[in-house]
Protein backbone atom coordinates (compact mmCIF):
# COMPACT_ATOMS: atom_id res chain seq x y z
CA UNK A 1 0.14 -61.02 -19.52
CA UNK A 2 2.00 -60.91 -16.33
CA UNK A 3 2.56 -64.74 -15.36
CA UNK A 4 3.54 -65.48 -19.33
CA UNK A 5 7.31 -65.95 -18.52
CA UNK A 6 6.24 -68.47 -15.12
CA UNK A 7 2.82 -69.57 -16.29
CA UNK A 8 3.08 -73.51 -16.02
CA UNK A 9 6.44 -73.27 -13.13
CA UNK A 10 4.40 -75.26 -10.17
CA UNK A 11 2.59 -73.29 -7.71
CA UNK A 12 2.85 -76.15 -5.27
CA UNK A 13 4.15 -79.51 -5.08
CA UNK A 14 3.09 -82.81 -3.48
CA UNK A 15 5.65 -85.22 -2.17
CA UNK A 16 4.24 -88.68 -0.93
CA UNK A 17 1.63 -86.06 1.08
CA UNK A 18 -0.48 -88.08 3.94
CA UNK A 19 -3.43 -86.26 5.17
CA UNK A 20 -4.90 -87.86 8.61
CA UNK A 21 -8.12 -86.65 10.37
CA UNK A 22 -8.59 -87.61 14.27
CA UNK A 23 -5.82 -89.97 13.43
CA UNK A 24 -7.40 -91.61 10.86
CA UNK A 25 -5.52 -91.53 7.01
CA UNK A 26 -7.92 -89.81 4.68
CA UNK A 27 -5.35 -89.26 1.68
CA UNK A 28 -2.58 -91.86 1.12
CA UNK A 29 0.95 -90.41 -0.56
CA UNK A 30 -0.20 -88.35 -2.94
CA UNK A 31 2.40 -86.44 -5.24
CA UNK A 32 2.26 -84.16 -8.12
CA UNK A 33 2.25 -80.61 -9.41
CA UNK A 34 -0.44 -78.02 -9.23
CA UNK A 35 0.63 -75.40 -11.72
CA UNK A 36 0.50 -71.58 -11.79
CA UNK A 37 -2.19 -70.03 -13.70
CA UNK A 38 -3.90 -73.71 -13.46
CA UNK A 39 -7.89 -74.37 -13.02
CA UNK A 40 -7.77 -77.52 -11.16
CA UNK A 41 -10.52 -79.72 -9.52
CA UNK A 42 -10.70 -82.03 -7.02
CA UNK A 43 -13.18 -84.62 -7.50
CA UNK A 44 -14.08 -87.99 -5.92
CA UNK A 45 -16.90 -89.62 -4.15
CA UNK A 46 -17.82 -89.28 -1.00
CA UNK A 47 -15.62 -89.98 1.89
CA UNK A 48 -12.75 -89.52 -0.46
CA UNK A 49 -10.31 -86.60 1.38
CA UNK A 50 -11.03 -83.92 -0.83
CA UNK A 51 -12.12 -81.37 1.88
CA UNK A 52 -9.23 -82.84 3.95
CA UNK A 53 -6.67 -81.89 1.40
CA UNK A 54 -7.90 -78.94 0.60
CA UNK A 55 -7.63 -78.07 4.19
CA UNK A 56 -4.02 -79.51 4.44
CA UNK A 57 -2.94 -77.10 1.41
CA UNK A 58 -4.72 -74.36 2.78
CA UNK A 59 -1.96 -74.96 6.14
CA UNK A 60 -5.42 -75.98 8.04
CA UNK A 61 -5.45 -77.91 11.07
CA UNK A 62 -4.83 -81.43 9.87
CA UNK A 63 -2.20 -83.76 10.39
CA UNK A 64 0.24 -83.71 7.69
CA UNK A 65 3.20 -86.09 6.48
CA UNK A 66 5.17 -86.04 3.55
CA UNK A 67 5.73 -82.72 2.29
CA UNK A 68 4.11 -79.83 0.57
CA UNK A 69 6.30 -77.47 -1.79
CA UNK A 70 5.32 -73.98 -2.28
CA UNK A 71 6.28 -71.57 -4.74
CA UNK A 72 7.45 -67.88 -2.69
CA UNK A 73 6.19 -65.53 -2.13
CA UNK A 74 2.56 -66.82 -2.40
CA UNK A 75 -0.43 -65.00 -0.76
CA UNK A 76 -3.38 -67.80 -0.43
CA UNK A 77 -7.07 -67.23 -0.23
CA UNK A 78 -9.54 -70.29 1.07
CA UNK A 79 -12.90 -70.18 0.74
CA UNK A 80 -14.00 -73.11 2.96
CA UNK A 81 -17.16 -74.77 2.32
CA UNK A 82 -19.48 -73.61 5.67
CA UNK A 83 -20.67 -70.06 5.47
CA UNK A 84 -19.26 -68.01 7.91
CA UNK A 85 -21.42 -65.34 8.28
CA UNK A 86 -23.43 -64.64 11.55
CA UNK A 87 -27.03 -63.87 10.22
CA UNK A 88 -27.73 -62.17 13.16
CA UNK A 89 -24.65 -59.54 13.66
CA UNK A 90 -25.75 -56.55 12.45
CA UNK A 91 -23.33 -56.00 9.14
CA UNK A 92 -24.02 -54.76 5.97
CA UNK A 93 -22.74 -56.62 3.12
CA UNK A 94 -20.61 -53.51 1.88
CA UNK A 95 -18.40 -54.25 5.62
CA UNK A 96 -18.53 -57.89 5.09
CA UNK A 97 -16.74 -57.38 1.87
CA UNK A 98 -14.26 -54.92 2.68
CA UNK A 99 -12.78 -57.42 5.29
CA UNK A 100 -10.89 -58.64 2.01
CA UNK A 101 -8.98 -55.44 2.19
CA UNK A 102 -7.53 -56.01 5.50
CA UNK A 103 -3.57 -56.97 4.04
CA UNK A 104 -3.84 -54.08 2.99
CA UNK A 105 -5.43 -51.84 5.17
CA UNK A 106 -5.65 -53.12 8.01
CA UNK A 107 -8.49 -54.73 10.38
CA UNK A 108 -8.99 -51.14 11.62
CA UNK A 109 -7.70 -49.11 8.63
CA UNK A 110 -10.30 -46.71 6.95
CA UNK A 111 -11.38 -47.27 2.93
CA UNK A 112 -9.84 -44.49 0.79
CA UNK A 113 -10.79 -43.64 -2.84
CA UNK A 114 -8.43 -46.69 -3.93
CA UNK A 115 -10.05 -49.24 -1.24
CA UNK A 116 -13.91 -47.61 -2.45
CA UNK A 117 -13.01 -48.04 -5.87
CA UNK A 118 -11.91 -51.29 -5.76
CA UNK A 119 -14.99 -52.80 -3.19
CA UNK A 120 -17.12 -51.43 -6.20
CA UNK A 121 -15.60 -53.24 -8.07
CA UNK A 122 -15.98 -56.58 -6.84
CA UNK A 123 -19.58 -56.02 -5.81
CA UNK A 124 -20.37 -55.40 -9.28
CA UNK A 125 -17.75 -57.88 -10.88
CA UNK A 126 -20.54 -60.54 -8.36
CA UNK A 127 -23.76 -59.13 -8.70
CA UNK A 128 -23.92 -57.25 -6.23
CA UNK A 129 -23.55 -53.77 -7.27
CA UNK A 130 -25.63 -51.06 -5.23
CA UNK A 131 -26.83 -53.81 -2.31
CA UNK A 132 -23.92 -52.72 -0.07
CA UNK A 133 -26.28 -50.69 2.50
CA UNK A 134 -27.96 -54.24 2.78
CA UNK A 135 -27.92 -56.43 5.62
CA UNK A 136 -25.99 -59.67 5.12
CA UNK A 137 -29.30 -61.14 7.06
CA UNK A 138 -31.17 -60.22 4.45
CA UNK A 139 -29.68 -61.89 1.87
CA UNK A 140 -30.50 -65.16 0.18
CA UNK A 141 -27.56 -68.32 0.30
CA UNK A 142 -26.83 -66.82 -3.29
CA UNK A 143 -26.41 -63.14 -2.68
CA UNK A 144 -24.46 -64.51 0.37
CA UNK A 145 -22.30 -66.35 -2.14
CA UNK A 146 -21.86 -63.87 -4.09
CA UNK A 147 -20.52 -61.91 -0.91
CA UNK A 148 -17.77 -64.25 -0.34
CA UNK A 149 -16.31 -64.49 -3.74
CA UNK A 150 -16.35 -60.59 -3.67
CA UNK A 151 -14.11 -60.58 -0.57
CA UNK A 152 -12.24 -63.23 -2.01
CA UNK A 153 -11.45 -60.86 -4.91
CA UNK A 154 -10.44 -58.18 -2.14
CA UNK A 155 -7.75 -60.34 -1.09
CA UNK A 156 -5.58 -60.13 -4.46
CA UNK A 157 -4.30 -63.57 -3.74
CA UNK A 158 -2.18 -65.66 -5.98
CA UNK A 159 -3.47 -68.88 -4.82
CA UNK A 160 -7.25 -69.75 -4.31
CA UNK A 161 -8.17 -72.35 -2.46
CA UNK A 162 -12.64 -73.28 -2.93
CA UNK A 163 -14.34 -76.37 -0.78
CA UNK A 164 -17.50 -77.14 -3.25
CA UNK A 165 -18.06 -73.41 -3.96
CA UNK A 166 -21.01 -73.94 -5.31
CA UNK A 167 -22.71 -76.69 -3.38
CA UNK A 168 -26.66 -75.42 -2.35
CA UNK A 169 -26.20 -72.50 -4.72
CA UNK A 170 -28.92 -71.26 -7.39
CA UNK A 171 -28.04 -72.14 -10.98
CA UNK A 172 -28.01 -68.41 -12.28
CA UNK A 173 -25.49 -67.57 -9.35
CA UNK A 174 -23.17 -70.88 -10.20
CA UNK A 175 -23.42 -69.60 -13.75
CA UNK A 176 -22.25 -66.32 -12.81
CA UNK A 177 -19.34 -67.49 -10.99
CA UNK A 178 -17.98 -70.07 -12.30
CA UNK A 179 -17.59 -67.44 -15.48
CA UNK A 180 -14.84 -65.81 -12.59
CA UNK A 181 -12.99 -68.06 -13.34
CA UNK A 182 -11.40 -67.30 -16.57
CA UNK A 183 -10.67 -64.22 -15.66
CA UNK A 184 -8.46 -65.16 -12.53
CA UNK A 185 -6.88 -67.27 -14.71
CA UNK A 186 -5.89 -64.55 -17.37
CA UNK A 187 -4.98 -62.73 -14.38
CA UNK A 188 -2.22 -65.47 -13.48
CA UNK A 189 -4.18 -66.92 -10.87
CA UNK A 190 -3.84 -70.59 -9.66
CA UNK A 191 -7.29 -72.00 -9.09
CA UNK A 192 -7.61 -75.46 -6.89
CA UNK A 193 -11.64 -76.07 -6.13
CA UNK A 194 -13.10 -79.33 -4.54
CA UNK A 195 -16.11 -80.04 -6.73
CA UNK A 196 -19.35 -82.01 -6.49
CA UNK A 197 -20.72 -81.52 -9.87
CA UNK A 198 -18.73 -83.11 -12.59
CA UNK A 199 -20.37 -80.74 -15.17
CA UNK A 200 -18.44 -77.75 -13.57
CA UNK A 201 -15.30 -79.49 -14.01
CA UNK A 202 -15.88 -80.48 -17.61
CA UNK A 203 -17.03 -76.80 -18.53
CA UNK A 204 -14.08 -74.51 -16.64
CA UNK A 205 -11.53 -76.25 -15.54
CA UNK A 206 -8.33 -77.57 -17.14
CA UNK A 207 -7.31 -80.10 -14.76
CA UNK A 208 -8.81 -82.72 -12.75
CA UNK A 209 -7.23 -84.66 -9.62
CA UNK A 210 -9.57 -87.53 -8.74
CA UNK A 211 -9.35 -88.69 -5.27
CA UNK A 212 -10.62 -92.29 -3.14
CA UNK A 213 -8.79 -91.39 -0.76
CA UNK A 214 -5.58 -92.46 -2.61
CA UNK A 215 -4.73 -91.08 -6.23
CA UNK A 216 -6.78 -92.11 -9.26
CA UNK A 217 -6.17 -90.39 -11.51
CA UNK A 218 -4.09 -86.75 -12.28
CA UNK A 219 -4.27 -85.02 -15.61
CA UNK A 220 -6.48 -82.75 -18.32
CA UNK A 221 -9.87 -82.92 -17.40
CA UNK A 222 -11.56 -85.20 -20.12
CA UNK A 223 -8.78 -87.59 -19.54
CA UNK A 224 -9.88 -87.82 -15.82
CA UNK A 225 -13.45 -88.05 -15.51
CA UNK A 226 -13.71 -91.18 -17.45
CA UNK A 227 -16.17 -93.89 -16.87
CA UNK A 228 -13.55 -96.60 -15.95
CA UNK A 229 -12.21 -93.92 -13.61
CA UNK A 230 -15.50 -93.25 -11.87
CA UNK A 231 -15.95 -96.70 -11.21
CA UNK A 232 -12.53 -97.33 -9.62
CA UNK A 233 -12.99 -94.42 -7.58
CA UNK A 234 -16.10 -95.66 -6.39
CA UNK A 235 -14.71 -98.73 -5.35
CA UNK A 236 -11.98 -98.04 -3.85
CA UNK A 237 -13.70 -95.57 -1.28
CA UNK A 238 -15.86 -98.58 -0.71
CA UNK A 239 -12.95 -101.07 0.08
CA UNK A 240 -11.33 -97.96 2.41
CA UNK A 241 -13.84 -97.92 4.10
CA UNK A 242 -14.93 -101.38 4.72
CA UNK A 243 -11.13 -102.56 5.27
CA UNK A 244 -8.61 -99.44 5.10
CA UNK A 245 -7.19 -97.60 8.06
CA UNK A 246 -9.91 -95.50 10.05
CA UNK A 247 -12.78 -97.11 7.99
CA UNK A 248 -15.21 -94.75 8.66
CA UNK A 249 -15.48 -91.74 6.04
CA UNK A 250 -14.16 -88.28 7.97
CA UNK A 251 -14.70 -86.40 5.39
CA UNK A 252 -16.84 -83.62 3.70
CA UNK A 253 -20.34 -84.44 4.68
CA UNK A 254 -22.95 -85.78 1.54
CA UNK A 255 -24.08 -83.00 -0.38
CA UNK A 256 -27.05 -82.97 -3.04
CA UNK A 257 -26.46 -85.26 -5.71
CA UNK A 258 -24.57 -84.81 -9.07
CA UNK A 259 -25.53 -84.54 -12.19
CA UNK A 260 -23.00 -87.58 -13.20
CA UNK A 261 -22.63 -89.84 -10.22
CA UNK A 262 -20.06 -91.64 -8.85
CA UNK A 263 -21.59 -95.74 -9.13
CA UNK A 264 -22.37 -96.60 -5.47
């Protein structure tokens, strides 16, 4: 495999990182290591800066102290958690996906056989294989889904970045990508999602960062999502926001519930 010789080298790494929203602290000095070739998720209750630090490694528009190290050279994909697409434009899902293709094409650059082979590719790899002369209007929040993972793929990046990529989705269509996955694993791929579902993190991914808006807990998976650890996260998002800096939550907005639940 390619990334043998570099698999665990870090991909990034966090030194006393502050994330502020608005002015507000949403993650206190966090440090650590997110490794190459790693399947990591982000998990805490709500209100806890997981959306926020996603954001902040993505180089979003947050307000950043401390200091994030990045491995070079490092091409990044994010895949934030609203859906982008304009239901309305007239675009067929075939275009939509392409757009992955524009590092190396171009915004304006024409598909050759490579590009055609390749956008194939990806809309079979999701699903989606002989649907790009659809609309993206006509698609359902899965097929849509589906859409953006496939450009995702497009963009041959190193790093992938995914804000509750599966949040309002179908189960069959979860299914279906979370088995990705793997793969971009295999294919030396460093994978950092924000999750909402503790059963996703407990079935694909090897590492678990739990967040209340300070550090719980880093580590394998099963080693994080304890019970003890659930609870403390839950109560320390509670005491932030009752008596830390900026007490109200900025964060991601509630989503549908889990199937294990953080204790209120």
């Amino acid at each position: 495999m390619r990334f043998a010789a570099s698999a665990r080298r870090p991909v990034l790494r966090l030194h006393e990182l502050t994330v502020s929203w608005h002015g507000h602290p949403v993650v206190h000095r966090l440090s650590g290591v997110f490794r190459t070739a790693g399947l990591t998720a982000i998990v805490g209750p709500n209100g806890a800066g997981k959306s926020s630090l996603l954001a902040a490694l993505a180089g979003g528009r947050v307000q950043v102290t401390g200091r994030i190290e990045r491995r070079l050279p490092q091409r990044l994909a994010y895949l934030p958690q609203a859906d982008e697409m304009d239901l309305q434009f007239p675009i067929r899902l075939g275009e939509f996906v392409a757009m992955g293709l524009w590092s190396r094409i171009g915004w304006w650059g024409g598909l050759g056989r490579q590009e055609r082979d390749l956008l194939h590719e990806a809309l079979v790899t999701t699903g989606l294989g002989g649907m790009q002369s659809r609309l993206v209007g006509e698609l359902s929040v899965g097929q849509r889904q589906r859409a953006r993972f496939a450009r995702l793929m497009l963009q041959n990046a190193d790093l992938i970045l995914l804000d509750e990529p599966f949040n309002a989705v179908d189960a069959r269509t979860t299914c279906d990508l979370l088995d990705l996955l793997p793969h971009w694993r295999a294919q030396g791929r460093t994978v950092i999602a924000v999750l909402h579902e503790l059963e996703h993190a407990l079935r694909c991914f090897d590492e678990a960062l739990m967040l209340a808006r300070e550090l719980i807990a880093w580590g394998p998976v099963g080693q994080v999502l304890t019970a003890a650890n659930l609870e403390r996260a839950g109560k320390r998002v509670q005491s932030w926001n009752e008596f830390g800096p900026g007490s109200e939550a900025k964060d991601a907005p509630p989503a549908a519930g889990p199937e294990r639940k953080f204790p209120s």
